[in-house]
PDB file of N, CA and C in Angstrom:
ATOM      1  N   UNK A   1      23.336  17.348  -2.920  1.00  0.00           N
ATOM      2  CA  UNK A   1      23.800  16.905  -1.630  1.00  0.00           C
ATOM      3  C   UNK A   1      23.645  15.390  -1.568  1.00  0.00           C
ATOM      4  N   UNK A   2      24.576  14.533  -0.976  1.00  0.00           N
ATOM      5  CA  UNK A   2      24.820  12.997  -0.754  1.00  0.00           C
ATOM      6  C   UNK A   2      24.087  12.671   0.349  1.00  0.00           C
ATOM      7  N   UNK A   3      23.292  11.744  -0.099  1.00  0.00           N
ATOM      8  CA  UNK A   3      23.346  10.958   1.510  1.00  0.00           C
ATOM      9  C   UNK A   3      23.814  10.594   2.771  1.00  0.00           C
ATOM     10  N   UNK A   4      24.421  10.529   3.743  1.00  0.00           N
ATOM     11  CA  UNK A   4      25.104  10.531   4.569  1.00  0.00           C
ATOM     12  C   UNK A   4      24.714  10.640   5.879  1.00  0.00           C
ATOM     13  N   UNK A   5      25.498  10.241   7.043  1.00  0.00           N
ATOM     14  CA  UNK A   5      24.878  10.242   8.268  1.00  0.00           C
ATOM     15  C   UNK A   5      24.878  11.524   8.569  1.00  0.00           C
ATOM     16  N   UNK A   6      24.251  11.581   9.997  1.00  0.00           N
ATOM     17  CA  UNK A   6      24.229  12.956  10.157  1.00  0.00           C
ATOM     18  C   UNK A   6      23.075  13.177  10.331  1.00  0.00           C
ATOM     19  N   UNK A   7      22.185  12.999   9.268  1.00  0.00           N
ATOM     20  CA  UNK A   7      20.900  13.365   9.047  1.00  0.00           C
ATOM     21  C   UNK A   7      20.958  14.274   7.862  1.00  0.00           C
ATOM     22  N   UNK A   8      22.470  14.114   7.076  1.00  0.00           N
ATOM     23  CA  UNK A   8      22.424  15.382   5.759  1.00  0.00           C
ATOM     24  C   UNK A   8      21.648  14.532   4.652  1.00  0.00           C
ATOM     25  N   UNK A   9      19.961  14.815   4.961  1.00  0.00           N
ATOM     26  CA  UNK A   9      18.785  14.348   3.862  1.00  0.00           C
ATOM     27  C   UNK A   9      18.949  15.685   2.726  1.00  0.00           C
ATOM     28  N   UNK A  10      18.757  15.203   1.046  1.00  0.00           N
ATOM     29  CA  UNK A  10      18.750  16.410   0.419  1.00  0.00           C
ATOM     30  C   UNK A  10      17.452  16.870   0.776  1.00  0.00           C
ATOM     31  N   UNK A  11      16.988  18.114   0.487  1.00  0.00           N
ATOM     32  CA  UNK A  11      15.409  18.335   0.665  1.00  0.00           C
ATOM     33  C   UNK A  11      14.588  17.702  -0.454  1.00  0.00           C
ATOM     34  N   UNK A  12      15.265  17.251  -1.572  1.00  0.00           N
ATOM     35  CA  UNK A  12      15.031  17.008  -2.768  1.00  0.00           C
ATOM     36  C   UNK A  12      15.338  16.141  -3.605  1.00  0.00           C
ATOM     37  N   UNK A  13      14.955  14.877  -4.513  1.00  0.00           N
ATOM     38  CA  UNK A  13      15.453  13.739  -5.195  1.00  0.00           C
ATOM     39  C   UNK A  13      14.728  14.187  -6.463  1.00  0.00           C
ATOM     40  N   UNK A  14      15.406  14.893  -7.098  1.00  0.00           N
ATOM     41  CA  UNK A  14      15.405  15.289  -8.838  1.00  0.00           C
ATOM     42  C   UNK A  14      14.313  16.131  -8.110  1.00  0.00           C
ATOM     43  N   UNK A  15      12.967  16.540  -8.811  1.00  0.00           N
ATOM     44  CA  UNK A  15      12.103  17.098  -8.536  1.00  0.00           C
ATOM     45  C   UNK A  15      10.877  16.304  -7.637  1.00  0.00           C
ATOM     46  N   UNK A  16      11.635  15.558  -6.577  1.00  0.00           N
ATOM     47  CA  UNK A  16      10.435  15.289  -5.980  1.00  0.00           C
ATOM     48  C   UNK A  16      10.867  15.574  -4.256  1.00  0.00           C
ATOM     49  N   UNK A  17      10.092  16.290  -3.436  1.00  0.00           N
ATOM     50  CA  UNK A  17      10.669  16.577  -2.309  1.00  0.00           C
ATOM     51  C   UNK A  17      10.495  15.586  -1.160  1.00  0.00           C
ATOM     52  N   UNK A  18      11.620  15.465  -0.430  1.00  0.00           N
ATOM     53  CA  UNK A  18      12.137  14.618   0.726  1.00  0.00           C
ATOM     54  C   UNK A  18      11.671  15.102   1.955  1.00  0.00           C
ATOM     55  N   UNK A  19      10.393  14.468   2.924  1.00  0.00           N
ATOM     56  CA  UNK A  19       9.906  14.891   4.120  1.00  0.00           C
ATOM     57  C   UNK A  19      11.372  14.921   5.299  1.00  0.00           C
ATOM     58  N   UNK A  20      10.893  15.450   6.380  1.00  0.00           N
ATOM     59  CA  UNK A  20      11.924  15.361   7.124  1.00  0.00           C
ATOM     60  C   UNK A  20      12.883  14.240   7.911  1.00  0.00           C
ATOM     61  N   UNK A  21      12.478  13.222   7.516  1.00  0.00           N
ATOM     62  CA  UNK A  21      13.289  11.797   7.690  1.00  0.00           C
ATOM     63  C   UNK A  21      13.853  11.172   6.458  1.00  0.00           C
ATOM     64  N   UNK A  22      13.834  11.609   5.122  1.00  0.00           N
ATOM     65  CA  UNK A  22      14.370  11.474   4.061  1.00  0.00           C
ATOM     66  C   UNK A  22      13.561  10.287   3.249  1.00  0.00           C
ATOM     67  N   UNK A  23      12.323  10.191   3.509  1.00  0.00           N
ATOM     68  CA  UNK A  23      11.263   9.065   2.542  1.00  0.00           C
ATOM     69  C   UNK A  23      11.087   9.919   1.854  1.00  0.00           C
ATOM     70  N   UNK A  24      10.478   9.615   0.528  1.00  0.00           N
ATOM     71  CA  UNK A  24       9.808  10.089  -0.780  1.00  0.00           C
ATOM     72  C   UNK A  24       8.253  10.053   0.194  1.00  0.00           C
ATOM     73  N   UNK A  25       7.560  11.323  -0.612  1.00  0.00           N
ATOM     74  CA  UNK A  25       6.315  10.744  -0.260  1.00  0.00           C
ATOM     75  C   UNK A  25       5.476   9.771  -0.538  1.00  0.00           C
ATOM     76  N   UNK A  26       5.836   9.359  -1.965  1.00  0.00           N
ATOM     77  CA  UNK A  26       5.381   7.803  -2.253  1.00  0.00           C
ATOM     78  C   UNK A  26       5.315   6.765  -0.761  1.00  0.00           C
ATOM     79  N   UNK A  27       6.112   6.612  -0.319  1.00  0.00           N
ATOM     80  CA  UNK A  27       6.229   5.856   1.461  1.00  0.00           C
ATOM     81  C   UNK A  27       4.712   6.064   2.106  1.00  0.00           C
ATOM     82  N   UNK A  28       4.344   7.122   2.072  1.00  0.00           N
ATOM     83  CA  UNK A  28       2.884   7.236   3.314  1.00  0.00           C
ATOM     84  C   UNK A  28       2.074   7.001   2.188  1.00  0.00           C
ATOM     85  N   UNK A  29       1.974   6.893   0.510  1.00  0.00           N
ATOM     86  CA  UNK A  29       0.459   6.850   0.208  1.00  0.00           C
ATOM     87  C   UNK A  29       0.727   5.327   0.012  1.00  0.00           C
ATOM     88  N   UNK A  30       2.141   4.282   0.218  1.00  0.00           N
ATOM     89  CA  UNK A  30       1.820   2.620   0.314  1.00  0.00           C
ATOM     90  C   UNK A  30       1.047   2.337   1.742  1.00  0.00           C
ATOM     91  N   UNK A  31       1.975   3.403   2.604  1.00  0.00           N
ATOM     92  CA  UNK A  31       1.356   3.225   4.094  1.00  0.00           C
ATOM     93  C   UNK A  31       0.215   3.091   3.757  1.00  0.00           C
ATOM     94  N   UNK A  32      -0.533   4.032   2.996  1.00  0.00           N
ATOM     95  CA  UNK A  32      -2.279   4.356   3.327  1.00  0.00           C
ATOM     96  C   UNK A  32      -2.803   3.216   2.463  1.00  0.00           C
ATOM     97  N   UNK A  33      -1.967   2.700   1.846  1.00  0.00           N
ATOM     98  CA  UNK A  33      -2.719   1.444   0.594  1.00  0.00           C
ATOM     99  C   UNK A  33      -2.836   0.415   1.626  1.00  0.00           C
ATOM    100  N   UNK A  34      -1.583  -0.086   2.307  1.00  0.00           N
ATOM    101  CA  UNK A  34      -1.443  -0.916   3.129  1.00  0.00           C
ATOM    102  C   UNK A  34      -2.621  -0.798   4.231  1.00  0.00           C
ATOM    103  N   UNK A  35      -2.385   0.104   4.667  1.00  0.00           N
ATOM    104  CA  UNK A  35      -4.174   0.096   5.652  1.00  0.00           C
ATOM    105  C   UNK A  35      -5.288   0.014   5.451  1.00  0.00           C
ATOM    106  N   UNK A  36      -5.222   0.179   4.218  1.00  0.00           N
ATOM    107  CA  UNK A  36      -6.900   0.250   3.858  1.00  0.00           C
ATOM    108  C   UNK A  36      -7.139  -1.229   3.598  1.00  0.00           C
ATOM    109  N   UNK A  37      -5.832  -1.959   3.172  1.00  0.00           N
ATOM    110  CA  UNK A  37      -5.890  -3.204   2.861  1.00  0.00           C
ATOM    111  C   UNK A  37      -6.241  -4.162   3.649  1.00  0.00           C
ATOM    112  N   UNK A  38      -5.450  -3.558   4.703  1.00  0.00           N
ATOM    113  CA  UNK A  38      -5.656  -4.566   6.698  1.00  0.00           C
ATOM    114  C   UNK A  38      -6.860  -4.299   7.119  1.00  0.00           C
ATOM    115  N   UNK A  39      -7.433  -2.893   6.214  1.00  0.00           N
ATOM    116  CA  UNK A  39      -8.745  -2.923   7.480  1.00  0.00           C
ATOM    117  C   UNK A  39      -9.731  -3.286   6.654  1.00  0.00           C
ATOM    118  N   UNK A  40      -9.840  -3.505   5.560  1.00  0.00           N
ATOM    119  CA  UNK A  40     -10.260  -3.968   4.672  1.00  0.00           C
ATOM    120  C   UNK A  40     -11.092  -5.947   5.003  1.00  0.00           C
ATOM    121  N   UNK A  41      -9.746  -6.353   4.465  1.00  0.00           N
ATOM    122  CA  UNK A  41      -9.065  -8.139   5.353  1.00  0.00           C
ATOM    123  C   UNK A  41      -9.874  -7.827   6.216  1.00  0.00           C
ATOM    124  N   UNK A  42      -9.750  -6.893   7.481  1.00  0.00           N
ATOM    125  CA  UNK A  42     -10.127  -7.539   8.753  1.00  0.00           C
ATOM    126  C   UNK A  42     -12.128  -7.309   8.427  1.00  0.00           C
ATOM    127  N   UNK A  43     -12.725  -6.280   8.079  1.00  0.00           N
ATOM    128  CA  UNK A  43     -14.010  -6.414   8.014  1.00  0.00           C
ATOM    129  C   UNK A  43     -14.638  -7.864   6.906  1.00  0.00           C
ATOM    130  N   UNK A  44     -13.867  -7.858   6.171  1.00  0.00           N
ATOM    131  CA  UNK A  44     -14.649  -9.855   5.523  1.00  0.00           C
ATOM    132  C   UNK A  44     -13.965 -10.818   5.927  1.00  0.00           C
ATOM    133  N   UNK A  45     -13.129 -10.299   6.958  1.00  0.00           N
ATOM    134  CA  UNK A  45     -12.513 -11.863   7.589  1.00  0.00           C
ATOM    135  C   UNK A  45     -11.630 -12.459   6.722  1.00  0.00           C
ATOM    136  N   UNK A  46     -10.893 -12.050   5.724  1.00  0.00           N
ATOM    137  CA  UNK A  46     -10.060 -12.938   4.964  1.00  0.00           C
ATOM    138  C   UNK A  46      -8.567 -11.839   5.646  1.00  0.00           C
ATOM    139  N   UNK A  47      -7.416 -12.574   4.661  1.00  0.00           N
ATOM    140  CA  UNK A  47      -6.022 -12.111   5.359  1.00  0.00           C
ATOM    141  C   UNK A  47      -6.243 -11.223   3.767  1.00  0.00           C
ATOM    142  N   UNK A  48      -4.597 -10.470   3.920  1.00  0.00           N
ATOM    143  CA  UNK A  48      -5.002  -9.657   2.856  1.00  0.00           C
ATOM    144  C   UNK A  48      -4.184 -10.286   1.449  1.00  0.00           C
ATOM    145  N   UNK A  49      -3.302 -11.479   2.078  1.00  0.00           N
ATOM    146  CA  UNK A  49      -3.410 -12.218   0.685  1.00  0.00           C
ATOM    147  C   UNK A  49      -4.141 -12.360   0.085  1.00  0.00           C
ATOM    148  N   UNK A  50      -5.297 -13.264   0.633  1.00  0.00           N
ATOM    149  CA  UNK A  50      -6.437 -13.606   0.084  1.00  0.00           C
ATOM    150  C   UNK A  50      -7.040 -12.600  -0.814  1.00  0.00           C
ATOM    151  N   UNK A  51      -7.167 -11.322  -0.210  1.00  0.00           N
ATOM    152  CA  UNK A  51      -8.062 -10.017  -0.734  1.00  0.00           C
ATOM    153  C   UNK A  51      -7.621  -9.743  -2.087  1.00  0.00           C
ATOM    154  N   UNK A  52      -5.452  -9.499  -2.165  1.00  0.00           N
ATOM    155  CA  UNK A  52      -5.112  -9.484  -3.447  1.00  0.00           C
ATOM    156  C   UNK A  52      -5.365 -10.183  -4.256  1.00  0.00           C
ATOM    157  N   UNK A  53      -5.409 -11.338  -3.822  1.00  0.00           N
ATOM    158  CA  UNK A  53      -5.652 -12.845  -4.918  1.00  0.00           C
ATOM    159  C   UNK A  53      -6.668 -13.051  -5.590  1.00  0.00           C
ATOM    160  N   UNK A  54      -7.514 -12.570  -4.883  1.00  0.00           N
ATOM    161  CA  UNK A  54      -8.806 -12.425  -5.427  1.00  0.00           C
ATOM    162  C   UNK A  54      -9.188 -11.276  -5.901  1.00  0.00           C
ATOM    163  N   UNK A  55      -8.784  -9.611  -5.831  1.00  0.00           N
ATOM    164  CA  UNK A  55      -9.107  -8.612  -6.731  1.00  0.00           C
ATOM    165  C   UNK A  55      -8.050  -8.549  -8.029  1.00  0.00           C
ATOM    166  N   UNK A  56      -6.867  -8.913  -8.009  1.00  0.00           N
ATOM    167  CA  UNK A  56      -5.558  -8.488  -9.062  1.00  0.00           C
ATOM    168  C   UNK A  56      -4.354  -9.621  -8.412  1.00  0.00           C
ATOM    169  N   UNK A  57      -5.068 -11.002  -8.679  1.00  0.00           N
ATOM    170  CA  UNK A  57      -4.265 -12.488  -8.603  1.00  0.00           C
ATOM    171  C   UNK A  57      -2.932 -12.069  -8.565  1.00  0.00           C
ATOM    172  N   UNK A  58      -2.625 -11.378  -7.337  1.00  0.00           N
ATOM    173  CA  UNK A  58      -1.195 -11.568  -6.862  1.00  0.00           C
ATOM    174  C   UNK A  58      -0.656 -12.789  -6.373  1.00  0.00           C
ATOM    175  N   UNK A  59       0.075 -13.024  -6.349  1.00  0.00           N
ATOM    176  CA  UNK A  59       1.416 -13.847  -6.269  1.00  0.00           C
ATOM    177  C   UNK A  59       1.303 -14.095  -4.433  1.00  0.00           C
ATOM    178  N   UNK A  60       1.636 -14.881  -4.025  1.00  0.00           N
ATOM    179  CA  UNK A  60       1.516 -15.464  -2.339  1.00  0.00           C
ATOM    180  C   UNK A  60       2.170 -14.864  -1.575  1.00  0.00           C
ATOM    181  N   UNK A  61       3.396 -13.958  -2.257  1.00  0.00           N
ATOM    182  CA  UNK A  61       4.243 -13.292  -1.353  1.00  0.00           C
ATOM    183  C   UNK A  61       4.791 -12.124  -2.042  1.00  0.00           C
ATOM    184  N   UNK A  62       3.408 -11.435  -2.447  1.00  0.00           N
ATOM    185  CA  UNK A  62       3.424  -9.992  -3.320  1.00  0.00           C
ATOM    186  C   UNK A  62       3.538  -9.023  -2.224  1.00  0.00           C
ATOM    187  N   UNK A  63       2.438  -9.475  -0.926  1.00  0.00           N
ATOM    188  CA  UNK A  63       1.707  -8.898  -0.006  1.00  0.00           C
ATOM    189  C   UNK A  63       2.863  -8.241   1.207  1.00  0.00           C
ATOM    190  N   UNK A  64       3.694  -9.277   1.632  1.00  0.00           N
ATOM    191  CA  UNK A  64       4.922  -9.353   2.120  1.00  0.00           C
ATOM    192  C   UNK A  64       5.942  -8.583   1.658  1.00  0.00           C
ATOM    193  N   UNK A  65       6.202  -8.380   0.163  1.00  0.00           N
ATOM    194  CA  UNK A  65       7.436  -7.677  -0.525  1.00  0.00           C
ATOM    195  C   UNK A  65       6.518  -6.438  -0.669  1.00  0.00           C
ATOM    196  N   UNK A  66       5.094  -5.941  -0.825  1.00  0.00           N
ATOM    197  CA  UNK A  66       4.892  -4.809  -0.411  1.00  0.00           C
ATOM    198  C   UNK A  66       5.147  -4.048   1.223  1.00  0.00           C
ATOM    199  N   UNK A  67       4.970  -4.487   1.996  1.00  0.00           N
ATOM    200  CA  UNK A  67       5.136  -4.678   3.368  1.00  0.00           C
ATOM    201  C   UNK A  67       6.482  -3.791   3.867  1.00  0.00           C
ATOM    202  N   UNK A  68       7.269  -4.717   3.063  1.00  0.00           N
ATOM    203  CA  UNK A  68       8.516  -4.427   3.282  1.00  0.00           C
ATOM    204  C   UNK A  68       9.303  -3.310   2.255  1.00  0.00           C
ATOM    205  N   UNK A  69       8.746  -3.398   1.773  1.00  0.00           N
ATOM    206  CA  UNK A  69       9.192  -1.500   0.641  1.00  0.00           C
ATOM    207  C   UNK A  69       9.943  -2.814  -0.392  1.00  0.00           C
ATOM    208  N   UNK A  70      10.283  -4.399  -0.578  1.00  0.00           N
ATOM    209  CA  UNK A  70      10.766  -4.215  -1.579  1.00  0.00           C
ATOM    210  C   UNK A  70       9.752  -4.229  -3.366  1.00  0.00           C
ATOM    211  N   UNK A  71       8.746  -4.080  -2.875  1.00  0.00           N
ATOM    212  CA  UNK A  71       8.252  -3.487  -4.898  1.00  0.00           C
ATOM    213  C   UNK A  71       6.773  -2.427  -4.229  1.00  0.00           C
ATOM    214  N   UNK A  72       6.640  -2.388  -4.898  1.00  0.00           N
ATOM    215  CA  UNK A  72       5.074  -1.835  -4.800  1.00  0.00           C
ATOM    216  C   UNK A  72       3.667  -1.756  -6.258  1.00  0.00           C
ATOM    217  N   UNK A  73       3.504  -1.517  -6.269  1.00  0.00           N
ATOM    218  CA  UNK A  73       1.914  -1.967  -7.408  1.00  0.00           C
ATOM    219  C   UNK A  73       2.215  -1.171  -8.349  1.00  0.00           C
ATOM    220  N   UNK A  74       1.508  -1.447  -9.655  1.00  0.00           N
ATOM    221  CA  UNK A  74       1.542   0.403 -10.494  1.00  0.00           C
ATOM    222  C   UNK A  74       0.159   0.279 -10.546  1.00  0.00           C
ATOM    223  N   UNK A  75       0.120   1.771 -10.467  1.00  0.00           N
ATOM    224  CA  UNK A  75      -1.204   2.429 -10.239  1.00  0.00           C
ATOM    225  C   UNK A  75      -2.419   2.016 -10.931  1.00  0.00           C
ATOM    226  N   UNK A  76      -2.070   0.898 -11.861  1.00  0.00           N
ATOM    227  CA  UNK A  76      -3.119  -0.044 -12.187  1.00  0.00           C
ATOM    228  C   UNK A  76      -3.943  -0.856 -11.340  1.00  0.00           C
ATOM    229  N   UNK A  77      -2.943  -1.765 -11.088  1.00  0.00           N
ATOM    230  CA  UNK A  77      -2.906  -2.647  -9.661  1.00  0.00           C
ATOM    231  C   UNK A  77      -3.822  -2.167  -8.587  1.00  0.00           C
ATOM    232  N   UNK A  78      -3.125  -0.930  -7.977  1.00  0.00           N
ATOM    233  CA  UNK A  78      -3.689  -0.031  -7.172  1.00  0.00           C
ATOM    234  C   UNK A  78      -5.277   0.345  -7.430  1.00  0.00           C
ATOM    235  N   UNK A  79      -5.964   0.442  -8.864  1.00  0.00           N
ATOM    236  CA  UNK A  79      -7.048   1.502  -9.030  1.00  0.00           C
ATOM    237  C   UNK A  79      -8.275   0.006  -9.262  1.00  0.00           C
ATOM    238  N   UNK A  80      -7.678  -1.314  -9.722  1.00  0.00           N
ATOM    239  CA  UNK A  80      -8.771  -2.695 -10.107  1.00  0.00           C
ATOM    240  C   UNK A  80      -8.344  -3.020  -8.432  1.00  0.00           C
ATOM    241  N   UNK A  81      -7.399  -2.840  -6.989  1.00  0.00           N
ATOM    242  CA  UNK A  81      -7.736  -3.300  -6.170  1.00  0.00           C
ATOM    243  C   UNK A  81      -8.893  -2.405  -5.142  1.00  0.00           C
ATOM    244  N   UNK A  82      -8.706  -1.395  -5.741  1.00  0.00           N
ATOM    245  CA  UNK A  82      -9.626  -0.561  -4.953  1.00  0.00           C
ATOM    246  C   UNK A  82     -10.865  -0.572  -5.803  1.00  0.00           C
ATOM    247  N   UNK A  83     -11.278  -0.697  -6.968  1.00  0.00           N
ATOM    248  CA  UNK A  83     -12.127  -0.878  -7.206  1.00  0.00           C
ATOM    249  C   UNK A  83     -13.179  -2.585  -7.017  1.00  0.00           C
ATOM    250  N   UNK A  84     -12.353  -3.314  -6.899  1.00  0.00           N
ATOM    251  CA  UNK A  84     -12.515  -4.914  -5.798  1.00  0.00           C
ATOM    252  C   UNK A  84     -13.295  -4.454  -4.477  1.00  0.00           C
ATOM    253  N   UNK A  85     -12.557  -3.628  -3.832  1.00  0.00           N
ATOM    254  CA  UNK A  85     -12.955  -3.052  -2.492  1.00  0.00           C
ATOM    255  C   UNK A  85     -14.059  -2.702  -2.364  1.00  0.00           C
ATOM    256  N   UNK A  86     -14.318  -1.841  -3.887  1.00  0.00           N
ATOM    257  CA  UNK A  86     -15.984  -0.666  -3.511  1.00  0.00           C
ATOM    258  C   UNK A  86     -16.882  -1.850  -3.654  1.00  0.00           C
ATOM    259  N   UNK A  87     -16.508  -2.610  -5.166  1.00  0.00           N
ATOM    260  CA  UNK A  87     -17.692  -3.501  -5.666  1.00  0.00           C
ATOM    261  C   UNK A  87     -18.283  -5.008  -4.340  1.00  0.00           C
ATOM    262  N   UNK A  88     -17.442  -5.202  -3.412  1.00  0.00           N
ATOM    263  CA  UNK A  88     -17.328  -5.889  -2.573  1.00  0.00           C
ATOM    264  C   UNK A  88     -16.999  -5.860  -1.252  1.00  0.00           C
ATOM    265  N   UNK A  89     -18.324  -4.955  -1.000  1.00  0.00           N
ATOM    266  CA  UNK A  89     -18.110  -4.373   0.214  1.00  0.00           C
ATOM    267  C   UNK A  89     -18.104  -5.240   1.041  1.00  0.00           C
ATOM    268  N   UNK A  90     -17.602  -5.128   2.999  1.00  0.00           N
ATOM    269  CA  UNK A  90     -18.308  -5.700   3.451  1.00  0.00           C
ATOM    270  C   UNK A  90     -19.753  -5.940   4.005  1.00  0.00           C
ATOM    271  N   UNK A  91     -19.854  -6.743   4.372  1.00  0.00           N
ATOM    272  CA  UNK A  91     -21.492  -6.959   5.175  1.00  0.00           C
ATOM    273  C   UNK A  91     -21.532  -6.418   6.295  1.00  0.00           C
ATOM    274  N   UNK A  92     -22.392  -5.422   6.417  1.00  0.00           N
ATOM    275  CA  UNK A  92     -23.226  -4.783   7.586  1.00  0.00           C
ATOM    276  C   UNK A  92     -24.244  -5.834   8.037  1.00  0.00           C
ATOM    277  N   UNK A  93     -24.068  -5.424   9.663  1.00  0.00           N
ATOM    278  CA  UNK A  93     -25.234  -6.458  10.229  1.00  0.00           C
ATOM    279  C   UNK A  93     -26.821  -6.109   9.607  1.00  0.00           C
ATOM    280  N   UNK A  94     -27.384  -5.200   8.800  1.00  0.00           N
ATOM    281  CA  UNK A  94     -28.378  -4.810   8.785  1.00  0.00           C
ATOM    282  C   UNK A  94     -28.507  -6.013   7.290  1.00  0.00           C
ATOM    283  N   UNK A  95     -27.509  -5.769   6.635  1.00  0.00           N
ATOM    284  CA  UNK A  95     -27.616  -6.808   5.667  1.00  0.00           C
ATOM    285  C   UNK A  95     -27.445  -8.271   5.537  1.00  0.00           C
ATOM    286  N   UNK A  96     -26.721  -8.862   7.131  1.00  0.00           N
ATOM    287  CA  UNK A  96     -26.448 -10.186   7.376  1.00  0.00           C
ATOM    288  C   UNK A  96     -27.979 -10.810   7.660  1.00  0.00           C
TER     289      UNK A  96
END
């Protein structure tokens, strides 16, 4: 089945299935990268450029073209920025 208005979504793109607005599920686990990223930024006070730049030296406007669906990370990227995250937590007041 074609794309098309209407709302005629296939249920399906080769073997991977299409939620009911026609995203891949890939879409909600950038969503969930993307948040963890903002809430991330917001507990050490940096933006989340900064955060990439400093776990997996992205590029100034990596952060932005993720944002916007045009690229996204490979699961490399993804597993040394989250591991940035654990090793560098933020500061709890008990530890400030």
């Amino acid at each position: 089945m074609a794309l098309g208005c209407g709302g005629n979504f296939p249920r399906a793109i080769g073997k991977f299935p299409v939620d009911e607005i026609g995203k891949l599920p890939h879409f909600s686990h950038m969503e969930q990268l993307i948040s963890e990223i903002e809430a991330y930024a917001r507990a050490v006070e940096r933006t989340p450029q900064a955060v990439l730049r400093a776990a997996i030296d992205a590029g100034g406007r990596e952060w932005e073209s993720w944002k916007a669906g045009r690229s996204s990370p490979t699961l490399a990227r993804v597993d040394r920025l989250r591991a940035f995250m654990a090793a560098h937590p933020p500061e709890t007041e008990d530890a400030a």
